[in-house]
PDB file of N, CA and C in Angstrom:
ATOM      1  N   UNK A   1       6.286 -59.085 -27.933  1.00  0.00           N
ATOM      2  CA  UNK A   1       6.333 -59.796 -26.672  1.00  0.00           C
ATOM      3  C   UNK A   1       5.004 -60.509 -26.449  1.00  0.00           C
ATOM      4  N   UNK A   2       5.005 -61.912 -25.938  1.00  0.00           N
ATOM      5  CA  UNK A   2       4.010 -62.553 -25.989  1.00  0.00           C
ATOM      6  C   UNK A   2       3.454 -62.361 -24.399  1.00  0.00           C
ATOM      7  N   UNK A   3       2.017 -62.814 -24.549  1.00  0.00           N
ATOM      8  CA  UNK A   3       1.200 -62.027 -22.881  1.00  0.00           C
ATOM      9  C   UNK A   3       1.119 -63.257 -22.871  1.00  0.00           C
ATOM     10  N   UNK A   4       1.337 -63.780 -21.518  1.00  0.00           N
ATOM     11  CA  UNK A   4       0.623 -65.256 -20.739  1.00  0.00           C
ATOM     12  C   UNK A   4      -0.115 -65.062 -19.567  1.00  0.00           C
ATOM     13  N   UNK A   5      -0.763 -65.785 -19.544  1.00  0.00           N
ATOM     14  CA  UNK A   5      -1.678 -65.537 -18.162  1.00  0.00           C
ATOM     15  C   UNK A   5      -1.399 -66.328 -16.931  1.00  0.00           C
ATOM     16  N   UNK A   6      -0.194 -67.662 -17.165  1.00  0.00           N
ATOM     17  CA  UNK A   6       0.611 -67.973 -15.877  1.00  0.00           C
ATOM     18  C   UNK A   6       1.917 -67.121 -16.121  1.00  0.00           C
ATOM     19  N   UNK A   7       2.427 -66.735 -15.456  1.00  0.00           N
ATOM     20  CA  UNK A   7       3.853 -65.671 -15.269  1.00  0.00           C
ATOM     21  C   UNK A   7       5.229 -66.844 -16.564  1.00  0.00           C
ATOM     22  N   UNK A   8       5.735 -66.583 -17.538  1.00  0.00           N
ATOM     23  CA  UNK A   8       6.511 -67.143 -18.139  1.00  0.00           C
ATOM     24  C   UNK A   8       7.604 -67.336 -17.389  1.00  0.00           C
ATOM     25  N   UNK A   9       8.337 -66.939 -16.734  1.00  0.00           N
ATOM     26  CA  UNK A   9       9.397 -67.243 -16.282  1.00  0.00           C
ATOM     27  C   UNK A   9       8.857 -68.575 -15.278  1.00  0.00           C
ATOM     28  N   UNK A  10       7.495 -68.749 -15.045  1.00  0.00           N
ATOM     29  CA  UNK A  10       7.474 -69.759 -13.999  1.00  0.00           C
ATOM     30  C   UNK A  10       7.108 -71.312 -15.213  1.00  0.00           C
ATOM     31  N   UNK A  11       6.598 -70.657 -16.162  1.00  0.00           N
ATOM     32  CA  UNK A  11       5.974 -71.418 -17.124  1.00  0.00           C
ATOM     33  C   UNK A  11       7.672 -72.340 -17.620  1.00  0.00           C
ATOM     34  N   UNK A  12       8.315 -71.281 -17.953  1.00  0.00           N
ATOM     35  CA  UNK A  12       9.881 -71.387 -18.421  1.00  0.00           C
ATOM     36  C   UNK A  12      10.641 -72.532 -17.549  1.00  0.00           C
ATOM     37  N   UNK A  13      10.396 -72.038 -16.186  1.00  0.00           N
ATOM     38  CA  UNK A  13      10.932 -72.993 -15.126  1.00  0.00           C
ATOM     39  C   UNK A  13      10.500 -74.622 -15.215  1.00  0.00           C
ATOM     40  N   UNK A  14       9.342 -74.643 -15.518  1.00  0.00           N
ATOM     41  CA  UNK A  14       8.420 -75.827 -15.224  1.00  0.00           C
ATOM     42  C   UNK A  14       9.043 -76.444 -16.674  1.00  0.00           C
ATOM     43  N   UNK A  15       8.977 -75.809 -18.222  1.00  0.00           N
ATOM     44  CA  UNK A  15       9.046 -76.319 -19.280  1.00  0.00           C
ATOM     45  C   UNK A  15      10.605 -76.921 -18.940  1.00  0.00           C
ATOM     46  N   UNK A  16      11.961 -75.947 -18.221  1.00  0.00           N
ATOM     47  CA  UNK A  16      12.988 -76.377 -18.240  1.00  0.00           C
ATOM     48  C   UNK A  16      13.292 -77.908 -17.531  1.00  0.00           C
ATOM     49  N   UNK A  17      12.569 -78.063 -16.071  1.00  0.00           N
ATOM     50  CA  UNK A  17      12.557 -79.503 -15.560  1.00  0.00           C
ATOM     51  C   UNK A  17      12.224 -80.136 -16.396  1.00  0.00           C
ATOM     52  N   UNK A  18      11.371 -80.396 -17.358  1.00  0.00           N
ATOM     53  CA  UNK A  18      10.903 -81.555 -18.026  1.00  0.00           C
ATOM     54  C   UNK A  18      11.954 -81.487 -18.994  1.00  0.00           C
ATOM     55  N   UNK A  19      12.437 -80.529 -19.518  1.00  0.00           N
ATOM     56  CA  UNK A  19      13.355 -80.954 -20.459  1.00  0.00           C
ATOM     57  C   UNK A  19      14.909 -81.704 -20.057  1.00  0.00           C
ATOM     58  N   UNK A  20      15.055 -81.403 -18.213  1.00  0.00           N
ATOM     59  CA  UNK A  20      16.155 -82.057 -17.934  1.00  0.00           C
ATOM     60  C   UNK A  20      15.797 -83.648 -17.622  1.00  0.00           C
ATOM     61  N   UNK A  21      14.103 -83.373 -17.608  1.00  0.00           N
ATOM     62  CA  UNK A  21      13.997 -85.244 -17.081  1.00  0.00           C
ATOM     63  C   UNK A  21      14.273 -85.477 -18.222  1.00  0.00           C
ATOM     64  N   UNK A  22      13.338 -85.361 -19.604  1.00  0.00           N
ATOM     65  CA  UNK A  22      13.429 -86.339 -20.605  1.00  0.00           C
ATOM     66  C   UNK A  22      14.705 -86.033 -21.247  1.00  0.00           C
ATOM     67  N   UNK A  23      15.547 -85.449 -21.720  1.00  0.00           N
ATOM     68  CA  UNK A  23      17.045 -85.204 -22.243  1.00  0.00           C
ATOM     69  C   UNK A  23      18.186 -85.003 -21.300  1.00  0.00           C
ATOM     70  N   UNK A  24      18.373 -85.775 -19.993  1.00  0.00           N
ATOM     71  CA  UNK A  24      19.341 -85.597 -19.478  1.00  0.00           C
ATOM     72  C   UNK A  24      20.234 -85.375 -19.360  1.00  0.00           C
ATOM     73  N   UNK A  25      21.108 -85.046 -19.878  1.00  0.00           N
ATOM     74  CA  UNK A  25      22.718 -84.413 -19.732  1.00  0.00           C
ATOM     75  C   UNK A  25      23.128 -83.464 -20.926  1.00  0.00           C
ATOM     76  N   UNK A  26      21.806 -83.037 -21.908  1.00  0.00           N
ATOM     77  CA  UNK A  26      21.954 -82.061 -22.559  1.00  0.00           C
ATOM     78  C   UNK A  26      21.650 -80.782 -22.369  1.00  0.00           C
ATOM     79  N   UNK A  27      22.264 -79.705 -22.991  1.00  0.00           N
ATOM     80  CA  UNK A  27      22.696 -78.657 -22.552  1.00  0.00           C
ATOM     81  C   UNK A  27      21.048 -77.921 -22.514  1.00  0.00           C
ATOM     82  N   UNK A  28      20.882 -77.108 -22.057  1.00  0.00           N
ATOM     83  CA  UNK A  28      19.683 -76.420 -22.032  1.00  0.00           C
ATOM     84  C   UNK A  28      19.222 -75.697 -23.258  1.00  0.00           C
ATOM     85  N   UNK A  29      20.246 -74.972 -24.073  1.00  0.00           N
ATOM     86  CA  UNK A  29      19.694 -74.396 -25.100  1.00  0.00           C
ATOM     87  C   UNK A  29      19.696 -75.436 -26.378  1.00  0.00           C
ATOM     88  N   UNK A  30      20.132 -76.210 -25.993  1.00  0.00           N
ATOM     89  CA  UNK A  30      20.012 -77.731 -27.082  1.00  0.00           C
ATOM     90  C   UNK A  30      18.277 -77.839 -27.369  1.00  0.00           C
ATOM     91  N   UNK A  31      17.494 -77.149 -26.853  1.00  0.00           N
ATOM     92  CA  UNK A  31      15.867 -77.450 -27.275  1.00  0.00           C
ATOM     93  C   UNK A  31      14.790 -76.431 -26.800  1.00  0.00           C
ATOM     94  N   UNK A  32      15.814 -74.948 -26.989  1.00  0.00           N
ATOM     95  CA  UNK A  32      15.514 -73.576 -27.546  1.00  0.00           C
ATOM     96  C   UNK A  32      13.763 -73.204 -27.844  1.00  0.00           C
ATOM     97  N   UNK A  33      13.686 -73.908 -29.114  1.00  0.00           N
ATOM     98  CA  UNK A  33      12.492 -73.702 -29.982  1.00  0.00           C
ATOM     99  C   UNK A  33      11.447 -74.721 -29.233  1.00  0.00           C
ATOM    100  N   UNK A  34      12.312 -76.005 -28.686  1.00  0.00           N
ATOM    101  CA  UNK A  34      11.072 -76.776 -28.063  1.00  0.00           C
ATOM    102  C   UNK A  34      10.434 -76.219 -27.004  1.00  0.00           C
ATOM    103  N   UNK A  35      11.321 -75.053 -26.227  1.00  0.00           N
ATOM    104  CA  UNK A  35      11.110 -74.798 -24.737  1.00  0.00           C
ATOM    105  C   UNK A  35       9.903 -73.388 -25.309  1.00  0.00           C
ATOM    106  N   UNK A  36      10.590 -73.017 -26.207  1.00  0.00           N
ATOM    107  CA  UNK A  36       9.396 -71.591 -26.577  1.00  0.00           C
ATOM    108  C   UNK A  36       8.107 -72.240 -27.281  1.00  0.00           C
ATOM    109  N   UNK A  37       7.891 -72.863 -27.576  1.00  0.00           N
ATOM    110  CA  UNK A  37       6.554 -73.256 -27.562  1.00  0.00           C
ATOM    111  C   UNK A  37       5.543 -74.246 -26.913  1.00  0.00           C
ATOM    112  N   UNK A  38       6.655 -75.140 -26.186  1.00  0.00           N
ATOM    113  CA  UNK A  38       5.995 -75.730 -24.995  1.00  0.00           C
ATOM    114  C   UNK A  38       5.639 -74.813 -24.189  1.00  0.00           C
ATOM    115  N   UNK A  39       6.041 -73.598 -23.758  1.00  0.00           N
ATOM    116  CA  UNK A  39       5.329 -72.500 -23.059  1.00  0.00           C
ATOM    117  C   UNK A  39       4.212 -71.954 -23.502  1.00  0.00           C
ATOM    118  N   UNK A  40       4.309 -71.597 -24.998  1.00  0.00           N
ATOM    119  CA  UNK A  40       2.903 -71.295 -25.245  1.00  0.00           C
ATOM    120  C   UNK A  40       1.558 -72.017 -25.512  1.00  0.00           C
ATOM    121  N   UNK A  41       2.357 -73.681 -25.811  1.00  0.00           N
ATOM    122  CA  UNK A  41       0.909 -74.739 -25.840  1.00  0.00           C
ATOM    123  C   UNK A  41       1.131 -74.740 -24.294  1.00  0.00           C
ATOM    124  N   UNK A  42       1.582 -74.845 -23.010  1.00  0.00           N
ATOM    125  CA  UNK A  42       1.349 -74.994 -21.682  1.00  0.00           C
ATOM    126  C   UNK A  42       0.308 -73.904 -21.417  1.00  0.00           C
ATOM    127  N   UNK A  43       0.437 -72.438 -21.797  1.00  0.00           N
ATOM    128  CA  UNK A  43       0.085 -71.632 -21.475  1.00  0.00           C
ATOM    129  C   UNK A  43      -1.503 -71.243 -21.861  1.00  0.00           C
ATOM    130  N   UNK A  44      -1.664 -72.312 -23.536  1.00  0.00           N
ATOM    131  CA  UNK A  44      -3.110 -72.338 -24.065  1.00  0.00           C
ATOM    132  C   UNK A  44      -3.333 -73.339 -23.430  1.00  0.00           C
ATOM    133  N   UNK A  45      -3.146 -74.189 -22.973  1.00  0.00           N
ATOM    134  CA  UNK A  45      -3.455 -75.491 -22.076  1.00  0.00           C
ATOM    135  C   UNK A  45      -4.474 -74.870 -21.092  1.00  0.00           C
ATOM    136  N   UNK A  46      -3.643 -74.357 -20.507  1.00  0.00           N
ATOM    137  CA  UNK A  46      -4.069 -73.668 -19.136  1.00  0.00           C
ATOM    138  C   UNK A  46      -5.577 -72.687 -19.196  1.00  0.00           C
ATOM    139  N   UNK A  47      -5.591 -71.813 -20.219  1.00  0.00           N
ATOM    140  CA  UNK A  47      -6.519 -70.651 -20.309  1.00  0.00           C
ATOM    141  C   UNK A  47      -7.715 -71.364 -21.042  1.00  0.00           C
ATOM    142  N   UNK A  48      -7.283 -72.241 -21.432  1.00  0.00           N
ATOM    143  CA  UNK A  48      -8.850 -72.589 -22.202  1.00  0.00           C
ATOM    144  C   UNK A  48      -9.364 -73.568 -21.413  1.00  0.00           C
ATOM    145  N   UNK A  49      -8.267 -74.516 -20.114  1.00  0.00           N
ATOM    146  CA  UNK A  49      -8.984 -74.771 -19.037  1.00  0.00           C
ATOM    147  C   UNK A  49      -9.625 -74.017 -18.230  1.00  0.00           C
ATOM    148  N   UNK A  50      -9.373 -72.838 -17.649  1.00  0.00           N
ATOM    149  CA  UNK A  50      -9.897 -71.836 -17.421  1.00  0.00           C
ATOM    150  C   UNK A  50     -11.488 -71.417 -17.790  1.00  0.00           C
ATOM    151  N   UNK A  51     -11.124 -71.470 -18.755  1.00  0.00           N
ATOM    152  CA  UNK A  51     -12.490 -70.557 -19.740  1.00  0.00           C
ATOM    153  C   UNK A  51     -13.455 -71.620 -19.697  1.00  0.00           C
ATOM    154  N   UNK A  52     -12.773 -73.008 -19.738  1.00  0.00           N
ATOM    155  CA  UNK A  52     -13.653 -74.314 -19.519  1.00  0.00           C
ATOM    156  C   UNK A  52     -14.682 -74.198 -18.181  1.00  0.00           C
ATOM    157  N   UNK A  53     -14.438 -73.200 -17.479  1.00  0.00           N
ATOM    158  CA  UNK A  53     -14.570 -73.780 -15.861  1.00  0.00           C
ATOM    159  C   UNK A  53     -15.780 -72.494 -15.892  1.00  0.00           C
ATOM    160  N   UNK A  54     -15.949 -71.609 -17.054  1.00  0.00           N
ATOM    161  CA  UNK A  54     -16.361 -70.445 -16.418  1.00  0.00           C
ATOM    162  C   UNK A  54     -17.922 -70.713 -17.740  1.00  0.00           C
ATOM    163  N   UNK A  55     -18.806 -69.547 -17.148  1.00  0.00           N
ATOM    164  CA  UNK A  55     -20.388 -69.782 -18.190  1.00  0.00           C
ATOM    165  C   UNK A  55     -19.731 -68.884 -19.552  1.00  0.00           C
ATOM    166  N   UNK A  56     -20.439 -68.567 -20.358  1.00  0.00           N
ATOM    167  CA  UNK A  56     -20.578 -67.969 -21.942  1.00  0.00           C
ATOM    168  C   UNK A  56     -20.248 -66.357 -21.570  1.00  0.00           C
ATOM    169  N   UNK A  57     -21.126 -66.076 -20.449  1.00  0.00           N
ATOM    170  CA  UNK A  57     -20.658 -64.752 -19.967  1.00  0.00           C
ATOM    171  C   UNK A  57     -19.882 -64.175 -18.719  1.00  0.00           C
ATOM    172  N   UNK A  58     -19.321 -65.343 -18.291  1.00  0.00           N
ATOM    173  CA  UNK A  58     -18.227 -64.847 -17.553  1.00  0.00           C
ATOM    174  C   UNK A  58     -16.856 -65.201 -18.079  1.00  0.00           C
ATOM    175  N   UNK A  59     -16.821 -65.842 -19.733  1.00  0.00           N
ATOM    176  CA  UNK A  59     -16.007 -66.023 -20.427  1.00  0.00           C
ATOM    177  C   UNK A  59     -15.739 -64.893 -21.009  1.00  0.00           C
ATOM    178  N   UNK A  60     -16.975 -64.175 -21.799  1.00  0.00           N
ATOM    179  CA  UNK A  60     -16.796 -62.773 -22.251  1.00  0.00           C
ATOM    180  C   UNK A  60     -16.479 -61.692 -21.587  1.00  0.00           C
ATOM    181  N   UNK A  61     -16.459 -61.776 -19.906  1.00  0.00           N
ATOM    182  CA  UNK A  61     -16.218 -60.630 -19.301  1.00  0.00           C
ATOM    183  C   UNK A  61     -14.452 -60.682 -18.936  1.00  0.00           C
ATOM    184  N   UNK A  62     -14.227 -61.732 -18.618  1.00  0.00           N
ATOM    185  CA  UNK A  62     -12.990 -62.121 -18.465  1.00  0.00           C
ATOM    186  C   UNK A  62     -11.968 -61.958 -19.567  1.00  0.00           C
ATOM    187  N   UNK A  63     -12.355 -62.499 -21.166  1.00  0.00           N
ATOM    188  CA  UNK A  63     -11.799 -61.442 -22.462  1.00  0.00           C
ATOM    189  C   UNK A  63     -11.688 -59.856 -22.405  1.00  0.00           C
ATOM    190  N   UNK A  64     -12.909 -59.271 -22.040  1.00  0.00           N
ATOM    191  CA  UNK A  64     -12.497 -57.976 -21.936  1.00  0.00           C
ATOM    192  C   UNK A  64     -11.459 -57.576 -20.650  1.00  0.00           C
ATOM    193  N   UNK A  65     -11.451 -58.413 -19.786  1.00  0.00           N
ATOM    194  CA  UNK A  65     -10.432 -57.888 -18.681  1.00  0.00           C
ATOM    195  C   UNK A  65      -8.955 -58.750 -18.997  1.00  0.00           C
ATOM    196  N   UNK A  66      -9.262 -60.158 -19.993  1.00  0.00           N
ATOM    197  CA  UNK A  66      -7.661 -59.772 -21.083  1.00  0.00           C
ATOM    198  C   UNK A  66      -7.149 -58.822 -22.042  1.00  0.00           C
ATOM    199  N   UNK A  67      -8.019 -58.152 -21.991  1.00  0.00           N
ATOM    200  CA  UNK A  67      -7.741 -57.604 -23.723  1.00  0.00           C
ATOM    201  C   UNK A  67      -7.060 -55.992 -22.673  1.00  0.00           C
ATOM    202  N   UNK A  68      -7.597 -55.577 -21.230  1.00  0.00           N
ATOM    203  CA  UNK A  68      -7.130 -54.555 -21.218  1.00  0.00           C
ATOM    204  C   UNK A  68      -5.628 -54.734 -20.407  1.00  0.00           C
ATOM    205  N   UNK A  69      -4.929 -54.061 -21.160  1.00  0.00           N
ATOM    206  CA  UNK A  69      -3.772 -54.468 -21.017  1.00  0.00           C
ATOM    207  C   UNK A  69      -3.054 -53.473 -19.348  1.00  0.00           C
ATOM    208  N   UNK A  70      -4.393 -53.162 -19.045  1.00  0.00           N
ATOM    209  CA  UNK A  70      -3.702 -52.005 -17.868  1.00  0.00           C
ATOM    210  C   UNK A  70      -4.070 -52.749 -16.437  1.00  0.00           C
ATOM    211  N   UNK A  71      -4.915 -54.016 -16.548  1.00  0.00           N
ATOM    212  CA  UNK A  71      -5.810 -54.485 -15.234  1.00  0.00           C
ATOM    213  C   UNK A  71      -4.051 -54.914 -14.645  1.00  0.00           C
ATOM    214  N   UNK A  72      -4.267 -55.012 -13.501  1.00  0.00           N
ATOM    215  CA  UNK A  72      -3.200 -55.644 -12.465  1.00  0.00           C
ATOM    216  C   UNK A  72      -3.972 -57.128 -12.011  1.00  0.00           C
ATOM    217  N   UNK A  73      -2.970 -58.054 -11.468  1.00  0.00           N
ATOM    218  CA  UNK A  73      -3.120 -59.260 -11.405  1.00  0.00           C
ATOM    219  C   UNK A  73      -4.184 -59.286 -10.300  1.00  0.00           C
ATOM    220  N   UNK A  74      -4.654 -58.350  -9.118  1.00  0.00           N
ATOM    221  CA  UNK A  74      -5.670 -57.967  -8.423  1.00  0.00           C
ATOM    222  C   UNK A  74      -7.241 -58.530  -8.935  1.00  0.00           C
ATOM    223  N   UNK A  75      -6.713 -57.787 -10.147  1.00  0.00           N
ATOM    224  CA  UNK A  75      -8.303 -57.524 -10.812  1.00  0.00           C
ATOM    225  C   UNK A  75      -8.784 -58.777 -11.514  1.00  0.00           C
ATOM    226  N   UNK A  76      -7.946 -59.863 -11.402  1.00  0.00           N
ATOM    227  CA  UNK A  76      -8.136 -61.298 -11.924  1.00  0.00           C
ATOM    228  C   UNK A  76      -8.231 -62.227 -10.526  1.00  0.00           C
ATOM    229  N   UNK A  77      -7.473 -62.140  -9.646  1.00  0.00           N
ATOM    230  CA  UNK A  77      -7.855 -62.640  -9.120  1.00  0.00           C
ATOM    231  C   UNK A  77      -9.146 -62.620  -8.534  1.00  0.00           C
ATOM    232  N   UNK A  78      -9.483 -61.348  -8.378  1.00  0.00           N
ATOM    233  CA  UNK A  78     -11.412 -61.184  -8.113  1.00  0.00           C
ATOM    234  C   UNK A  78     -12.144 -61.495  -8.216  1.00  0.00           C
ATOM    235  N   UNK A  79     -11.502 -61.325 -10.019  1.00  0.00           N
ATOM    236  CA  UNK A  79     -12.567 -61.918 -11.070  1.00  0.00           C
ATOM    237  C   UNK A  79     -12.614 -63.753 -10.563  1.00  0.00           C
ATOM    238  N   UNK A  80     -11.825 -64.541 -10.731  1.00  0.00           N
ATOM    239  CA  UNK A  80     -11.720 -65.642 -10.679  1.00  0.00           C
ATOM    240  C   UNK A  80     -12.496 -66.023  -9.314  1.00  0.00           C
ATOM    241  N   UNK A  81     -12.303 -65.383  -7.993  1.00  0.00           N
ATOM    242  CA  UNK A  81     -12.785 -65.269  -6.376  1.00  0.00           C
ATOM    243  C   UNK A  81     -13.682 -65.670  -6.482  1.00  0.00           C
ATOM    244  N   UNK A  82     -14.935 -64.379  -7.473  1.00  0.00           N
ATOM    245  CA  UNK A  82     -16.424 -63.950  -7.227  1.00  0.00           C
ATOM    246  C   UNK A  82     -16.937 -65.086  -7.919  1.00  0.00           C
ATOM    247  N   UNK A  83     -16.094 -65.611  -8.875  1.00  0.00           N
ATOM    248  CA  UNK A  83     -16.895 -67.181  -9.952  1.00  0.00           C
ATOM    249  C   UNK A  83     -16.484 -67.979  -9.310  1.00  0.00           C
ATOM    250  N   UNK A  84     -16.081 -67.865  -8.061  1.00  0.00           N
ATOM    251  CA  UNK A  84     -15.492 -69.519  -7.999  1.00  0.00           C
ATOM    252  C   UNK A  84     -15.185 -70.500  -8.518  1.00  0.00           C
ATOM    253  N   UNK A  85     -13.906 -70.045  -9.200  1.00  0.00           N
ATOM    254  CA  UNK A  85     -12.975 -70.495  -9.660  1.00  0.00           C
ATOM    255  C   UNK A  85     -11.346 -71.279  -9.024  1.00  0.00           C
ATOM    256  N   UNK A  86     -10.889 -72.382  -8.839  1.00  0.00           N
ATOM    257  CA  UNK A  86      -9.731 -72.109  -7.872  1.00  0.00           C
ATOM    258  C   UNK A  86      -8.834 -72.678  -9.248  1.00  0.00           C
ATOM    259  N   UNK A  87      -8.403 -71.124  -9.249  1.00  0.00           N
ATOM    260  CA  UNK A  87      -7.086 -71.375 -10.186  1.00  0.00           C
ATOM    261  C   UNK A  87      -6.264 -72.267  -9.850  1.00  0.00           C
ATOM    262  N   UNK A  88      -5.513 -72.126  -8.889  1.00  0.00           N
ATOM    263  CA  UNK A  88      -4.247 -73.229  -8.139  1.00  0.00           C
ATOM    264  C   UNK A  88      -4.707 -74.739  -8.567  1.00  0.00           C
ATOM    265  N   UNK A  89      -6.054 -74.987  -8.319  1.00  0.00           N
ATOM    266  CA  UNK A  89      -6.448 -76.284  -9.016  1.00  0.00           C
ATOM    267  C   UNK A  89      -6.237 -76.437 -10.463  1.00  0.00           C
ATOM    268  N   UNK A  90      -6.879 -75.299 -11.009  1.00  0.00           N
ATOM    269  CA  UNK A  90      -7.225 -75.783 -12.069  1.00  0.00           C
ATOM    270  C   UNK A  90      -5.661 -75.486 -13.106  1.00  0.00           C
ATOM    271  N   UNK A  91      -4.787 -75.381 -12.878  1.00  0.00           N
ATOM    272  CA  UNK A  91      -3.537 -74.993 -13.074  1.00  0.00           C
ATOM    273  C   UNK A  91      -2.702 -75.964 -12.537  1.00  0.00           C
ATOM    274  N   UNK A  92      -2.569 -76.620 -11.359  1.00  0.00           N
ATOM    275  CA  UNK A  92      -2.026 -77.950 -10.987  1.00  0.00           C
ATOM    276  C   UNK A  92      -2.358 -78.988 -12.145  1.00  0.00           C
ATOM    277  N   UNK A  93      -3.639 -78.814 -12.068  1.00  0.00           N
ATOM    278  CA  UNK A  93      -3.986 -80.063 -13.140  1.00  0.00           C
ATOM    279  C   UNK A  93      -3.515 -80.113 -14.256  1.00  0.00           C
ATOM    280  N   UNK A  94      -3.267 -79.047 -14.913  1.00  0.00           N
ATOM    281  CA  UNK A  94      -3.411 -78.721 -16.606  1.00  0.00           C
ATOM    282  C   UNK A  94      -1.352 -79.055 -16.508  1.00  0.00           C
ATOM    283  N   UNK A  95      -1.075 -78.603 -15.492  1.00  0.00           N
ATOM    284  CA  UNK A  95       0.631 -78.710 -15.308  1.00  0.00           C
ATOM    285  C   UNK A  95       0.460 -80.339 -15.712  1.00  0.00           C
ATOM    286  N   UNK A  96      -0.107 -80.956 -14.463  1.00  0.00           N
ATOM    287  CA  UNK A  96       0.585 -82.033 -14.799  1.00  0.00           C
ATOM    288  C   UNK A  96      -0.124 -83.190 -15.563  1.00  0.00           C
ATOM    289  N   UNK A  97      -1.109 -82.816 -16.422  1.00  0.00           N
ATOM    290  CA  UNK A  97      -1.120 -83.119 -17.517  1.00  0.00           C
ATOM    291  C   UNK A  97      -0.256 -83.564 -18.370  1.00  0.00           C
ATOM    292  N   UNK A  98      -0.078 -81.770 -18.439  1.00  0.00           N
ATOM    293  CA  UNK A  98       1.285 -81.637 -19.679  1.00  0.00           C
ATOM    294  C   UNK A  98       2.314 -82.245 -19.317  1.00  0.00           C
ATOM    295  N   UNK A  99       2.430 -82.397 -18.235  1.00  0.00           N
ATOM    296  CA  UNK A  99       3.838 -83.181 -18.008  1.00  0.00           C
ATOM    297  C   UNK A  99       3.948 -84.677 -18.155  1.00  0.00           C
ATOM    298  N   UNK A 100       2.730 -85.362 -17.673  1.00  0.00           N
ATOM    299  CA  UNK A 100       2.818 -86.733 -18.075  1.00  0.00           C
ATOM    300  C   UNK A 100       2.302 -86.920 -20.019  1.00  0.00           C
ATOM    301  N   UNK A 101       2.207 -86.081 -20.808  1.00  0.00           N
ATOM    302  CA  UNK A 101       2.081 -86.099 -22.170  1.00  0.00           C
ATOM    303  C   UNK A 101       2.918 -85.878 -22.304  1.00  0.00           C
ATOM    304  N   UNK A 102       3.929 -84.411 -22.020  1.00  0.00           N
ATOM    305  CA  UNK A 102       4.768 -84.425 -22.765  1.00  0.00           C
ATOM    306  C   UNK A 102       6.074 -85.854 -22.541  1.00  0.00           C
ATOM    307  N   UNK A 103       6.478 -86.629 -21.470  1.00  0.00           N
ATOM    308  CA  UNK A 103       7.052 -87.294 -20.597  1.00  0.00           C
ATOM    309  C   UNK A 103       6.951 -88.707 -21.466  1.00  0.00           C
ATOM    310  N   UNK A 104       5.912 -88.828 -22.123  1.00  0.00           N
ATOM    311  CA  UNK A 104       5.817 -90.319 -22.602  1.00  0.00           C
ATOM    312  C   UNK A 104       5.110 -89.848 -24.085  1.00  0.00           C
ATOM    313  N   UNK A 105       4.926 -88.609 -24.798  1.00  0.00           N
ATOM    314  CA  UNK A 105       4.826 -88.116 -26.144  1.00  0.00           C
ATOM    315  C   UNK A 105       6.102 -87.274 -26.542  1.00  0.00           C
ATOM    316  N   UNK A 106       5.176 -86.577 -27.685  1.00  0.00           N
ATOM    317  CA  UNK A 106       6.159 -85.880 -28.376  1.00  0.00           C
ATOM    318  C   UNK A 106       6.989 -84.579 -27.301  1.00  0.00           C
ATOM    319  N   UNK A 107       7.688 -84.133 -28.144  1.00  0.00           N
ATOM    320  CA  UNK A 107       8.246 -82.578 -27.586  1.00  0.00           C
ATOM    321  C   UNK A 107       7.271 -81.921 -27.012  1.00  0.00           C
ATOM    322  N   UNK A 108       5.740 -81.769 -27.964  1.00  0.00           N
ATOM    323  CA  UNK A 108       5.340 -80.432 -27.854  1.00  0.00           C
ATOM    324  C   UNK A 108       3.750 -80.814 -27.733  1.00  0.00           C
ATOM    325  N   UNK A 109       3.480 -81.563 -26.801  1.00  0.00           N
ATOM    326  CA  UNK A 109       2.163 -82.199 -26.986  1.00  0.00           C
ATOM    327  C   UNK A 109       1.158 -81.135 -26.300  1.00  0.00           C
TER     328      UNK A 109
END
């Protein structure tokens, strides 16, 4: 099972609209494999914007609070609080990015 750091089912949601703009009247599982990895390049999109936003060592502290697989979503948002960080921004952006690349590029940009 793959870990994301935006919730997949929302990631899933977002990948599915774009696939009804650009392929309109085809069936949803008609682009299966495109939708599972547009989630995970959306999802590296996102975290290495992230990591973009943060210093050398609040990059490394933030790895160790990925790597433990027991923190609750609490303990990130904190983290993100105390650096001033505003996710919601920086996650709007990286969305619609991807959406105007993927929209006028390939499948899986």
């Amino acid at each position: 099972m793959d870990s994301y750091l935006v919730d997949e089912t929302t990631l899933g949601e977002f990948v599915d609209t774009l696939l009804e703009q650009k392929y309109p009247g085809q069936p949803a599982d008609a682009h299966a494999d495109v939708k599972k990895e547009a989630i995970k390049a959306l999802d590296f999109k996102i975290l290495k914007a992230i990591f973009g936003q943060l210093t050398p060592e609040q990059g490394t502290e933030l790895s160790h609070l990925l790597d433990q697989t027991d923190s609750d979503q609490s303990v990130f948002e904190d983290f993100f609080k105390k650096n001033n960080v505003d996710l919601e921004k920086v996650i709007a952006k990286e969305l619609e990015d991807y959406r105007e690349d993927f929209m006028k590029g390939g499948d899986n940009e």
